[in-house]
PDB file of N, CA and C in Angstrom:
ATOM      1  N   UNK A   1      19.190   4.987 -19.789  1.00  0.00           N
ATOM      2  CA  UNK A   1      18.958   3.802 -18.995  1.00  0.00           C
ATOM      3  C   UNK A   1      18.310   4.151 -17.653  1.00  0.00           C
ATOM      4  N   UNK A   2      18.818   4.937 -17.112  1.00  0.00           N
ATOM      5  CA  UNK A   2      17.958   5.531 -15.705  1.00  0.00           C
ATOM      6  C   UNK A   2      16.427   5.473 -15.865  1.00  0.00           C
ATOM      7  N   UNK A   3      16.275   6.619 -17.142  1.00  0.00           N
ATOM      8  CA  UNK A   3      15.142   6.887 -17.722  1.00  0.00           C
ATOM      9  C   UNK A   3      13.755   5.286 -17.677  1.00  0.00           C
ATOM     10  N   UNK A   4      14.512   4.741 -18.482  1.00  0.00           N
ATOM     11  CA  UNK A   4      13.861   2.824 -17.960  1.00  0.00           C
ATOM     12  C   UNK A   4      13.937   3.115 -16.548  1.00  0.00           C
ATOM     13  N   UNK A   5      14.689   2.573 -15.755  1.00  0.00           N
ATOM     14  CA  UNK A   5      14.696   1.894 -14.538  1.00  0.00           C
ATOM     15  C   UNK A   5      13.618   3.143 -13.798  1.00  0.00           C
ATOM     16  N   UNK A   6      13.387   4.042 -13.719  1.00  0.00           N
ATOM     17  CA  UNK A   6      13.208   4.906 -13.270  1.00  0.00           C
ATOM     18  C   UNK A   6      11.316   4.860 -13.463  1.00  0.00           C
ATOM     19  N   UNK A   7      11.077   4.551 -14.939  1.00  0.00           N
ATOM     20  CA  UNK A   7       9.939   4.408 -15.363  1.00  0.00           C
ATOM     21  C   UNK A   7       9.226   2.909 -14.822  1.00  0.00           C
ATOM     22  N   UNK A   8      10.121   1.774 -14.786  1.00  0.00           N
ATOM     23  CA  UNK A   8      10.159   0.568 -14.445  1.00  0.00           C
ATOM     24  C   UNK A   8       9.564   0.423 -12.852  1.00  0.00           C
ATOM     25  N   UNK A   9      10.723   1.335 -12.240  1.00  0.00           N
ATOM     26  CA  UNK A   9      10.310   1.563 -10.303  1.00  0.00           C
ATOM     27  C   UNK A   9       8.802   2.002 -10.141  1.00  0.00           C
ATOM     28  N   UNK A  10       8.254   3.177 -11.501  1.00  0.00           N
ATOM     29  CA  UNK A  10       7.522   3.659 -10.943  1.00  0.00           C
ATOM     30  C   UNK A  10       6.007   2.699 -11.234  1.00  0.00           C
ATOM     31  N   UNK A  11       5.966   2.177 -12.102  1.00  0.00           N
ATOM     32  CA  UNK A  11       5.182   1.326 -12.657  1.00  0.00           C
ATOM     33  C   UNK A  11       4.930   0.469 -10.782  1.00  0.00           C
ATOM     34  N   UNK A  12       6.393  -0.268 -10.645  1.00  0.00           N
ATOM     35  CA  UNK A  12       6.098  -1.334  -9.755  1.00  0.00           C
ATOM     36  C   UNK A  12       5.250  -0.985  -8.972  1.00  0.00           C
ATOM     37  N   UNK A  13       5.266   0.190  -8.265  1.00  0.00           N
ATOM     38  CA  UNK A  13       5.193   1.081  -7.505  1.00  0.00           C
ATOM     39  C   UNK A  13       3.651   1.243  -7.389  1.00  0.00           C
ATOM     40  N   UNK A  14       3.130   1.771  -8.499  1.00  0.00           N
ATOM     41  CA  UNK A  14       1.397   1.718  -8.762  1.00  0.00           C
ATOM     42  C   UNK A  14       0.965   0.526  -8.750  1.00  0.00           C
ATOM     43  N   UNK A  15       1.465  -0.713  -9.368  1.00  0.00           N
ATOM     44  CA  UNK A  15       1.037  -2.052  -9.086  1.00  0.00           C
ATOM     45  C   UNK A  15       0.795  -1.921  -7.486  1.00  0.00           C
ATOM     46  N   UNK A  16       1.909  -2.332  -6.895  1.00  0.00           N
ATOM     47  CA  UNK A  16       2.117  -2.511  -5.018  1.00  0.00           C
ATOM     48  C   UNK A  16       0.868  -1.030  -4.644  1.00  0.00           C
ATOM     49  N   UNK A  17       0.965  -0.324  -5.007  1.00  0.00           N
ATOM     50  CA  UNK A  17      -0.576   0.938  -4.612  1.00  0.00           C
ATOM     51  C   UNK A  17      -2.183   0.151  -4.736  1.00  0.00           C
ATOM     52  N   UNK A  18      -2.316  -0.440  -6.122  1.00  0.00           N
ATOM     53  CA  UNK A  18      -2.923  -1.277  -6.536  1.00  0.00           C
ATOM     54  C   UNK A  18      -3.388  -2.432  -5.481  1.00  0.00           C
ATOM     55  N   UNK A  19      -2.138  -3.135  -5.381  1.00  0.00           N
ATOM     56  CA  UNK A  19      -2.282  -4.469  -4.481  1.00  0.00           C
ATOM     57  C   UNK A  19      -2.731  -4.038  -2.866  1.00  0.00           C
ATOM     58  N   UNK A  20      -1.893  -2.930  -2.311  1.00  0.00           N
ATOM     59  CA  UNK A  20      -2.418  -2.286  -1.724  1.00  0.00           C
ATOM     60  C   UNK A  20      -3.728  -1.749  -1.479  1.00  0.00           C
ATOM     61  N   UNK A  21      -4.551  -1.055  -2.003  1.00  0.00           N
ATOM     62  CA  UNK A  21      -5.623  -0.453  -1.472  1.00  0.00           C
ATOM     63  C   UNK A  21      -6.702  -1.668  -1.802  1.00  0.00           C
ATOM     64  N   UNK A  22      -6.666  -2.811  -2.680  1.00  0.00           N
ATOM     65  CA  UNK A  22      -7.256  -4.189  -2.469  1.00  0.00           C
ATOM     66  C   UNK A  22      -7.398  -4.787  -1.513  1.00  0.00           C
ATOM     67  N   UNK A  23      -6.132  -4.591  -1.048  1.00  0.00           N
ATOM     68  CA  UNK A  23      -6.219  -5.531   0.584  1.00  0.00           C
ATOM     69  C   UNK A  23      -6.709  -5.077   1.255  1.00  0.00           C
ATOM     70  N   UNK A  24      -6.903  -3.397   1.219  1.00  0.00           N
ATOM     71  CA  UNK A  24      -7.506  -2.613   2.305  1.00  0.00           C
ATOM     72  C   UNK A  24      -9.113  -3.104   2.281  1.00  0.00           C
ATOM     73  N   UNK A  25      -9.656  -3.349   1.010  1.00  0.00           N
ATOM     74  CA  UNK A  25     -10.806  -3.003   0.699  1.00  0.00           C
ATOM     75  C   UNK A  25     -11.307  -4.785   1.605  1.00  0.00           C
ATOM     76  N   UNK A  26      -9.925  -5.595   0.942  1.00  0.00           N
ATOM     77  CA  UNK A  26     -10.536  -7.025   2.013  1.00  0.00           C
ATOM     78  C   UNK A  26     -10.727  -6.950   2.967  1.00  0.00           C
ATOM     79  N   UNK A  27      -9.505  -6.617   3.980  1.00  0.00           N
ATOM     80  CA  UNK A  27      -9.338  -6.565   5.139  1.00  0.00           C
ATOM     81  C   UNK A  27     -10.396  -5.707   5.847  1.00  0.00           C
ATOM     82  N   UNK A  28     -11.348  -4.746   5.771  1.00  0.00           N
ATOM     83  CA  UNK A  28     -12.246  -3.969   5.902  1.00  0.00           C
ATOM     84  C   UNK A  28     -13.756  -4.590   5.798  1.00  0.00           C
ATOM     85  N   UNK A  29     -13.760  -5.637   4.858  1.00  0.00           N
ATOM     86  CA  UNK A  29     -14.674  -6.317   4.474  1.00  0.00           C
ATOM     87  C   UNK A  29     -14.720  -7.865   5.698  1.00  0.00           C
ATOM     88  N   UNK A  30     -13.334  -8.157   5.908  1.00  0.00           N
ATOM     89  CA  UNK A  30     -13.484  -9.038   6.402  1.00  0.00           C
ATOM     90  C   UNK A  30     -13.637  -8.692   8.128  1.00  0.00           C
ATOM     91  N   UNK A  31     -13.203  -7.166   8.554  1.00  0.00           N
ATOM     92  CA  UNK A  31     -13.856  -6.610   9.870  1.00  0.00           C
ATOM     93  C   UNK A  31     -14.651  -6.771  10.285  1.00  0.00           C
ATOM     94  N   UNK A  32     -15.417  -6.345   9.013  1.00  0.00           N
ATOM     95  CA  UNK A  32     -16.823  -6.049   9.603  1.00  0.00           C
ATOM     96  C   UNK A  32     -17.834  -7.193   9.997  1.00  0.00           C
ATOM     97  N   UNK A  33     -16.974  -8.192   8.806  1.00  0.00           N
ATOM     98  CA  UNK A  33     -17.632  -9.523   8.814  1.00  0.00           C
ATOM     99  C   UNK A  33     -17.673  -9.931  10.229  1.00  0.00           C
ATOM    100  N   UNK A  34     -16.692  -9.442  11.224  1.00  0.00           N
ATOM    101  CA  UNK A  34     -15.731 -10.368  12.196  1.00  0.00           C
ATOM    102  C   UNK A  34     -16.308  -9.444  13.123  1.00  0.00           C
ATOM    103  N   UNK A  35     -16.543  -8.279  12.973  1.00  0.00           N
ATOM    104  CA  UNK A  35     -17.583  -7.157  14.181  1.00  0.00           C
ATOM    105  C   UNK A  35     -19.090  -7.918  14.395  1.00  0.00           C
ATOM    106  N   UNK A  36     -19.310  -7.816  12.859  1.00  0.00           N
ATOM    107  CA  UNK A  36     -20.551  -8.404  12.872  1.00  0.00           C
ATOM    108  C   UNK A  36     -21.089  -9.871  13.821  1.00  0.00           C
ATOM    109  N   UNK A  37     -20.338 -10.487  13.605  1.00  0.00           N
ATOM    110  CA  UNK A  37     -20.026 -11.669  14.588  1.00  0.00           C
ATOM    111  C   UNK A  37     -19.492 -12.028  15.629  1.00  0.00           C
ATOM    112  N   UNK A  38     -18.934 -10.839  16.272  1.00  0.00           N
ATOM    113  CA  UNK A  38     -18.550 -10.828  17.627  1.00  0.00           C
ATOM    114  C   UNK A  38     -17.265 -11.345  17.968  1.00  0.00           C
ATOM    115  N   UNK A  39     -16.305 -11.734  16.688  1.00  0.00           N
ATOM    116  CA  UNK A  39     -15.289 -12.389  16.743  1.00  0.00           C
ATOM    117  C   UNK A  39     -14.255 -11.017  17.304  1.00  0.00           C
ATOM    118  N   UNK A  40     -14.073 -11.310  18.397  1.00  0.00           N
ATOM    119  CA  UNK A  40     -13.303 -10.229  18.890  1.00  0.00           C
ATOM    120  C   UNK A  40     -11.565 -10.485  19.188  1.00  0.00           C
ATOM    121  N   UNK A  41     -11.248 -11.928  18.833  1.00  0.00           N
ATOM    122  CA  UNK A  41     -10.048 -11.519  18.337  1.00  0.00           C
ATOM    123  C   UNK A  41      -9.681 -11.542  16.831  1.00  0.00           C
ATOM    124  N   UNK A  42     -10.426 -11.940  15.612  1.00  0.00           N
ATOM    125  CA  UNK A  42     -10.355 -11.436  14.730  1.00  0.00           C
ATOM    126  C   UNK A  42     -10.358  -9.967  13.785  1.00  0.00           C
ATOM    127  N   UNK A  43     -11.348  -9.519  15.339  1.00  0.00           N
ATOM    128  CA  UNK A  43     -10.856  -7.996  15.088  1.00  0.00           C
ATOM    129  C   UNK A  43     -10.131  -7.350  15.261  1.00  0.00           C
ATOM    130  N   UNK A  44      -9.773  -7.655  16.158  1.00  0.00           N
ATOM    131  CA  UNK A  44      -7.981  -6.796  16.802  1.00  0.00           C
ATOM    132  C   UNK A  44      -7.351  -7.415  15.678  1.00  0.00           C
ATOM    133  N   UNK A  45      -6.996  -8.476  15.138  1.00  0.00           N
ATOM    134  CA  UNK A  45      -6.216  -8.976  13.935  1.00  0.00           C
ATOM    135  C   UNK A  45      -6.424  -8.240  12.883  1.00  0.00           C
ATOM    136  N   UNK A  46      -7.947  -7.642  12.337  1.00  0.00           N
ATOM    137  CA  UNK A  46      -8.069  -7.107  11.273  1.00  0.00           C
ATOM    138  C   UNK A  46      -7.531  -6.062  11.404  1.00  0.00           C
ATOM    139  N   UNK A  47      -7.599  -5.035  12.701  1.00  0.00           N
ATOM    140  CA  UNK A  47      -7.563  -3.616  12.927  1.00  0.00           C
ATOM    141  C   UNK A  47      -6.081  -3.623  12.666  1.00  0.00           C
ATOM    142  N   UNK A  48      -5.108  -4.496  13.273  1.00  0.00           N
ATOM    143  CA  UNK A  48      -3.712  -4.367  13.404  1.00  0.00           C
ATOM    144  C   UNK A  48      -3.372  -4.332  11.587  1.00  0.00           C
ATOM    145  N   UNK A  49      -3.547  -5.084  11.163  1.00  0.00           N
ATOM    146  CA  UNK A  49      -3.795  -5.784   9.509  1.00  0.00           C
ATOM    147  C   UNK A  49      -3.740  -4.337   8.620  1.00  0.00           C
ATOM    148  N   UNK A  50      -5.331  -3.626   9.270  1.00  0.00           N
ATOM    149  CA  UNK A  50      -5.548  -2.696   8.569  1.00  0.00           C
ATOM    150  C   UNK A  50      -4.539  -1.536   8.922  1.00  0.00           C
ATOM    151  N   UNK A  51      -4.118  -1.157  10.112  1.00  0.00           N
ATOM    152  CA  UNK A  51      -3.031  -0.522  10.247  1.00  0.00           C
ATOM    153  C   UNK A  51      -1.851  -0.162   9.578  1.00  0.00           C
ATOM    154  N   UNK A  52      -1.507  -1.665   9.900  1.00  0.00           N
ATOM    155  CA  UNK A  52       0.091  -1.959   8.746  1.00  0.00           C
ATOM    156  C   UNK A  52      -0.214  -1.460   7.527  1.00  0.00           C
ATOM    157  N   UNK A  53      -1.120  -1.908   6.815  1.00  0.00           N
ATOM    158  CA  UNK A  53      -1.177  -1.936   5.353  1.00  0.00           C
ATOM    159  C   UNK A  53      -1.722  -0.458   5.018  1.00  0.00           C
ATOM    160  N   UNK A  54      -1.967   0.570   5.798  1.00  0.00           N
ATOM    161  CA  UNK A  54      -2.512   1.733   5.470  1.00  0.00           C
ATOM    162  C   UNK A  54      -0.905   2.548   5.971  1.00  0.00           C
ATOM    163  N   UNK A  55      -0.387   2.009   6.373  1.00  0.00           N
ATOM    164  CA  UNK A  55       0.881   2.494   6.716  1.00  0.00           C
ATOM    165  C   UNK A  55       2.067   2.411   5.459  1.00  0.00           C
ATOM    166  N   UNK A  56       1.745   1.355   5.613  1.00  0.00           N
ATOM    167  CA  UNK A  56       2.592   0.762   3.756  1.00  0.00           C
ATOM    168  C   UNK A  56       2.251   1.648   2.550  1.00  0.00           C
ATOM    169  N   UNK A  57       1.213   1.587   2.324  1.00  0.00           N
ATOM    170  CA  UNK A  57       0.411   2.566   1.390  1.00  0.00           C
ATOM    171  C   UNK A  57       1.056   3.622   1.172  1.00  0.00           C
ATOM    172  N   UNK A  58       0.665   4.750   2.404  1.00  0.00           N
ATOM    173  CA  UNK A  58       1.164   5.921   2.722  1.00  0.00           C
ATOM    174  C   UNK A  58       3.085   5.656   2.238  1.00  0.00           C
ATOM    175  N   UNK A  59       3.689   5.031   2.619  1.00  0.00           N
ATOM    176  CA  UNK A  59       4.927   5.154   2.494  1.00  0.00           C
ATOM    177  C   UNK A  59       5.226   4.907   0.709  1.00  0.00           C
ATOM    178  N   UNK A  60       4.471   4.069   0.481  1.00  0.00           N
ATOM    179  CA  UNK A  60       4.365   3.558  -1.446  1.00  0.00           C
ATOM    180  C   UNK A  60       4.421   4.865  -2.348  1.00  0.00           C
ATOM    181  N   UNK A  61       2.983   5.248  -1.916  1.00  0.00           N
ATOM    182  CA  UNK A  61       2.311   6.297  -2.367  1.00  0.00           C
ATOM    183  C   UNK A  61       3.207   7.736  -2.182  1.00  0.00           C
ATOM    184  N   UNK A  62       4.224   7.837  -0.949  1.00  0.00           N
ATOM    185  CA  UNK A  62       5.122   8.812  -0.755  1.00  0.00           C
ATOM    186  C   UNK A  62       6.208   8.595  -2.061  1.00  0.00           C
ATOM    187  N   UNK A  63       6.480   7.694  -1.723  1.00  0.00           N
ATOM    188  CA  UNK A  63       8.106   7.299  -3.014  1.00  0.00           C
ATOM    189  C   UNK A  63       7.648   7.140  -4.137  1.00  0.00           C
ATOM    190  N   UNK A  64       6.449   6.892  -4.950  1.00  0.00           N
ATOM    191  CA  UNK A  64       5.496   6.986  -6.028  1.00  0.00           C
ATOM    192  C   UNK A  64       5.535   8.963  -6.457  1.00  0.00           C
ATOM    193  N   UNK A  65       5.060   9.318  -5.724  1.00  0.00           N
ATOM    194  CA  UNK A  65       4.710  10.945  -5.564  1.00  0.00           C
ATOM    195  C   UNK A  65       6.441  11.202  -5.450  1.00  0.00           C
ATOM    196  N   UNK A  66       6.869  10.429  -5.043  1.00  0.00           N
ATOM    197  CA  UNK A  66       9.274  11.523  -5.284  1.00  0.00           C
ATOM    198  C   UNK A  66       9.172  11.433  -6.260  1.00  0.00           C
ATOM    199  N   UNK A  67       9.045   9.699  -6.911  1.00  0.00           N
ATOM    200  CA  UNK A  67       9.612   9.711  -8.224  1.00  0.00           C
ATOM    201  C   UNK A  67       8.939  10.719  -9.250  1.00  0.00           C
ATOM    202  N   UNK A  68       7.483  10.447  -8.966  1.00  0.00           N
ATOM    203  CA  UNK A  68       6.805  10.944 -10.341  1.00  0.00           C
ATOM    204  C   UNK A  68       7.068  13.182 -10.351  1.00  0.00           C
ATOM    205  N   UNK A  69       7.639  13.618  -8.880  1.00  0.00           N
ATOM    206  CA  UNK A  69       8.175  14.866  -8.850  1.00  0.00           C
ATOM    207  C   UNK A  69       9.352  14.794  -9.545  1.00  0.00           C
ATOM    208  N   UNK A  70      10.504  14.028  -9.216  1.00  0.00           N
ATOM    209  CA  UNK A  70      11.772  14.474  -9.245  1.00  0.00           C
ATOM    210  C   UNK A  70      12.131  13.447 -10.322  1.00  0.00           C
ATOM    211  N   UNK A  71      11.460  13.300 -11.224  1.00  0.00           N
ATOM    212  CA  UNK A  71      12.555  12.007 -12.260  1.00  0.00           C
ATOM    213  C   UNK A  71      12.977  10.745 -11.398  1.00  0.00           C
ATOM    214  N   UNK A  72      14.229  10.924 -11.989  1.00  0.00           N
ATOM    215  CA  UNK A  72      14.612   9.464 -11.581  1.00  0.00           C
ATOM    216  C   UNK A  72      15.619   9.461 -10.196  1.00  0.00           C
ATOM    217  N   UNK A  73      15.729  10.850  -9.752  1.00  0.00           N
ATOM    218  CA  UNK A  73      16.648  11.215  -8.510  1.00  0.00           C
ATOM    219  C   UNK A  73      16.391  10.476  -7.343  1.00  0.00           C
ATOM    220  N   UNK A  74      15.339   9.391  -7.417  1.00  0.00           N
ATOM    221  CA  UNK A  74      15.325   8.636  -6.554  1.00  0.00           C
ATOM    222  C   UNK A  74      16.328   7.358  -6.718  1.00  0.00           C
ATOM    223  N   UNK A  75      16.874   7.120  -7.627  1.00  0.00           N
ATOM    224  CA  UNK A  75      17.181   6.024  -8.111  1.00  0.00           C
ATOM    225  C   UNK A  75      18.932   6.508  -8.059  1.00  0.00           C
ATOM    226  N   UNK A  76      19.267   8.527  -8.171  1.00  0.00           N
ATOM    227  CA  UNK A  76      20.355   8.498  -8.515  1.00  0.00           C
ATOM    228  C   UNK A  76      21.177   8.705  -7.018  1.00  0.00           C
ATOM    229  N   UNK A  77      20.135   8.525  -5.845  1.00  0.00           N
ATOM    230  CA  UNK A  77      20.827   9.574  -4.397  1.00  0.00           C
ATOM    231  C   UNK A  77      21.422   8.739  -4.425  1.00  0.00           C
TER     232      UNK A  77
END
């Protein structure tokens, strides 16, 4: 049963990586849009945006990379 849940976490896990580096690719798209146009508080919005979500990533992508090292010992600490 671990074995599931364990396989289950990691799945979610690449989805949310997935959903993740999408948004990056928007949010980047919609910068430039917003540089391009001089919208200068839409950019500080994007930059902050892009921040968070490259931060998230990194942390996904960390607990993605435990599980897929250590089995399911994430699931058993």
């Amino acid at each position: 049963m671990m074995n599931a849940q364990s396989d289950a976490v990691e799945r979610a896990l690449w989805v949310a990586i997935q959903r993740l580096e999408e948004r990056l690719r928007v949010l980047e798209r919609m910068r430039r849009s917003a540089e391009e146009r001089g919208q200068h508080v839409s950019l500080r919005y994007f930059d902050e945006e892009l921040e968070r979500t490259s931060e998230a990533l990194s942390t996904i992508r960390m607990l993605q990379s435990s599980i897929g090292r250590d089995g399911d010992t994430l699931l058993t600490d």
